[in-house]
C-alpha atoms as a PDB file:
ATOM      1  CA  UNK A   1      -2.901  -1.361  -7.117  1.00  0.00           C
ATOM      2  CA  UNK A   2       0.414  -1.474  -5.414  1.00  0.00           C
ATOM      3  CA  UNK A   3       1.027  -1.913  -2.097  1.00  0.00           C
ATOM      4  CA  UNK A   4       3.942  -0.687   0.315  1.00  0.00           C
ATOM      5  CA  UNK A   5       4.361  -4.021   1.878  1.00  0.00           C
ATOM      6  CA  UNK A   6       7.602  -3.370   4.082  1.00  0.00           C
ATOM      7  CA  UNK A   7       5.880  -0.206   5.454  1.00  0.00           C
ATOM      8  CA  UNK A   8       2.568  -1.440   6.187  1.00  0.00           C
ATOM      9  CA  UNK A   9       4.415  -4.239   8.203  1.00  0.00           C
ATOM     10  CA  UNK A  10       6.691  -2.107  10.158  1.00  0.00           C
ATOM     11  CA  UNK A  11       3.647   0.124  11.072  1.00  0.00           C
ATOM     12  CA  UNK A  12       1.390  -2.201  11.918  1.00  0.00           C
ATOM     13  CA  UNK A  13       4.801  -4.271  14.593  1.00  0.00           C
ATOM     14  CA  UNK A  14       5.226  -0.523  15.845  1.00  0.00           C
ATOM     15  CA  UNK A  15       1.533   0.242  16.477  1.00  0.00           C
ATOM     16  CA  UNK A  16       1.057  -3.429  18.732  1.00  0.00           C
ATOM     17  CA  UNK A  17       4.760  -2.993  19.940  1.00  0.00           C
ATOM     18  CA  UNK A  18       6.268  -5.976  18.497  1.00  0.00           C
ATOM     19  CA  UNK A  19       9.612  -6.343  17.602  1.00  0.00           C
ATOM     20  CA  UNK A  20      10.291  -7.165  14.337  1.00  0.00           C
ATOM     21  CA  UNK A  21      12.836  -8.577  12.325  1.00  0.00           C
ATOM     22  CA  UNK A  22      13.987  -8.657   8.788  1.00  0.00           C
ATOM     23  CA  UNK A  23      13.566 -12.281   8.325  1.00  0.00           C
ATOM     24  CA  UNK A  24      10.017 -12.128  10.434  1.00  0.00           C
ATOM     25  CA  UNK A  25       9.266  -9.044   7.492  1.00  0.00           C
ATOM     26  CA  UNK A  26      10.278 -11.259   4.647  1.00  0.00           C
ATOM     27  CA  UNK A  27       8.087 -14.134   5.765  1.00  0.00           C
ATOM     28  CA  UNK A  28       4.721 -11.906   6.453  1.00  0.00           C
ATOM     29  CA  UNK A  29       5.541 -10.174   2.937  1.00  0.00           C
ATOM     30  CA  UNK A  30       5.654 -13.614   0.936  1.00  0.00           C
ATOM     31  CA  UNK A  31       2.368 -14.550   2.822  1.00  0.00           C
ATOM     32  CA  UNK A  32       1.005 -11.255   1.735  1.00  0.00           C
ATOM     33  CA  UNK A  33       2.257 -11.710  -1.569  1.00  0.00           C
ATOM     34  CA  UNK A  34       0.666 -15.416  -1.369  1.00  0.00           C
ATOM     35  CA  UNK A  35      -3.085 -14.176  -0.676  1.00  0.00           C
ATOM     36  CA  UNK A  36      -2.698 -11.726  -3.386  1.00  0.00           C
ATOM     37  CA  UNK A  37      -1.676 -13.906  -6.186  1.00  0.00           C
ATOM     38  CA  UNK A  38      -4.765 -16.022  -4.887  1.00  0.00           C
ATOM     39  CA  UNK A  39      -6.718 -12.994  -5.603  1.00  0.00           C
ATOM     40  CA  UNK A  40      -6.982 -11.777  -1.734  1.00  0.00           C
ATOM     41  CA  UNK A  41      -8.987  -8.444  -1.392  1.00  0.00           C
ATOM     42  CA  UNK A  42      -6.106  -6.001  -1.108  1.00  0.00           C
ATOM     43  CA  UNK A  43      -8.270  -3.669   1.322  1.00  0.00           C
ATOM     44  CA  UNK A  44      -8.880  -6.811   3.204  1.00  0.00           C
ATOM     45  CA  UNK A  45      -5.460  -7.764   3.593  1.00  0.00           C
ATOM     46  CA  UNK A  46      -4.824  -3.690   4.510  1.00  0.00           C
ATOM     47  CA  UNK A  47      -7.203  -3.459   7.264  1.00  0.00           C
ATOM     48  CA  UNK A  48      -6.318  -7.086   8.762  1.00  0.00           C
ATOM     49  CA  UNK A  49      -2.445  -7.247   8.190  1.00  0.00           C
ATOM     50  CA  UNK A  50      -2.103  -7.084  11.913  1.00  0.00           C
ATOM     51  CA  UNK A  51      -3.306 -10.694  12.150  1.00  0.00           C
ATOM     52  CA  UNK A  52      -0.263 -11.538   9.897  1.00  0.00           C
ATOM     53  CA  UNK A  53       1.707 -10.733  12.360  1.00  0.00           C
END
């Protein structure tokens, strides 16, 4: 399963009004990228990326 990391970021900084920038994306997208090579539930890690943030 693939996910649409840089998307699923900006959506979720839109939807709790946070600004956002590249370097804060690239950061939350290698800790996403970290829980899934450690086998992270990727619906988990959907429904919770907020906390990422």
């Amino acid at each position: 399963m693939s996910l649409n990391l840089y998307s699923l970021i900006i959506k979720a900084a839109n939807d709790n009004n946070i600004n956002i920038t590249l370097e804060d994306i690239g950061r939350i997208n290698n800790t996403i990228n970290n829980l899934i090579s450690r086998k992270t539930n990727i619906q988990w890690i959907k429904n919770n990326i907020e906390v990422l943030l």
